[in-house]
Protein backbone atom coordinates (compact mmCIF):
# COMPACT_ATOMS: atom_id res chain seq x y z
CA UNK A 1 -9.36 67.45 232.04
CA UNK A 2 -5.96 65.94 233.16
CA UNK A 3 -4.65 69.38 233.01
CA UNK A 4 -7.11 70.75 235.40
CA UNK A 5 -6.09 67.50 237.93
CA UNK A 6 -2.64 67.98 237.86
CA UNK A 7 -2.70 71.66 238.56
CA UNK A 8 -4.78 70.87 241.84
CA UNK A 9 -2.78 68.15 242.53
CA UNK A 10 0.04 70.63 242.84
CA UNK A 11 -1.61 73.90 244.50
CA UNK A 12 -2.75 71.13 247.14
CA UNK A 13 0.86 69.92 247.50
CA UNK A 14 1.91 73.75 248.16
CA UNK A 15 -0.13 73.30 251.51
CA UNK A 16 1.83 72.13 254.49
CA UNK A 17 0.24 71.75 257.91
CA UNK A 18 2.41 71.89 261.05
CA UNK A 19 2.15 69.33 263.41
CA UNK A 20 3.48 71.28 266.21
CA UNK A 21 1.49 74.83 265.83
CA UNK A 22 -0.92 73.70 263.47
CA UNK A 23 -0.41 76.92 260.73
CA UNK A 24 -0.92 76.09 257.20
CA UNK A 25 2.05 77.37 255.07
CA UNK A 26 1.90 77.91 251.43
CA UNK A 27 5.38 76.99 249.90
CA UNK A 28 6.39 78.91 247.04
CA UNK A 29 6.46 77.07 243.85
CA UNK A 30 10.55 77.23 243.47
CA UNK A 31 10.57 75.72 246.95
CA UNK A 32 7.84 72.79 246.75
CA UNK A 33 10.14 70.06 246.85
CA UNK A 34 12.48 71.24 249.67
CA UNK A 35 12.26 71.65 253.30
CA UNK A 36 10.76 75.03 254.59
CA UNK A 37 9.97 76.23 258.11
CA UNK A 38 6.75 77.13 259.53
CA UNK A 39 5.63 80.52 259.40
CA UNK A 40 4.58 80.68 263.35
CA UNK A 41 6.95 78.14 265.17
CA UNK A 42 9.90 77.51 262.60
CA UNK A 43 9.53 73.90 262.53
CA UNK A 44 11.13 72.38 259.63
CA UNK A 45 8.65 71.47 257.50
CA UNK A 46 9.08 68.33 255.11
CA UNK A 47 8.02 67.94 251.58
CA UNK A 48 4.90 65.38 251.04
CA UNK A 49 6.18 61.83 249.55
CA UNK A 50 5.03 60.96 246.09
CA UNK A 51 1.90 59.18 246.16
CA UNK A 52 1.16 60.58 249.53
């Protein structure tokens, strides 16, 4: 069961909304904990604190 958790825990961690635009970007896995632009607007987008 913990495995099933932890692997959505992650695919929802992949999922960054921008605050300017509003576009959902998926990050790539290799990329998850850096920063990444938006698709639509290139804002920088930051990776999600622990815990958060």
């Amino acid at each position: 069961m913990w495995g099933i958790y932890s692997s959505l825990l992650a695919a929802f961690k992949r999922k960054r909304k921008c605050s300017q635009c509003g576009k959902v970007t998926i990050v790539r896995l290799k990329d998850k904990d850096k920063t990444v632009k938006c698709d639509k607007c290139g804002k920088p987008l930051r990776p999600q604190a622990p815990g958060a």
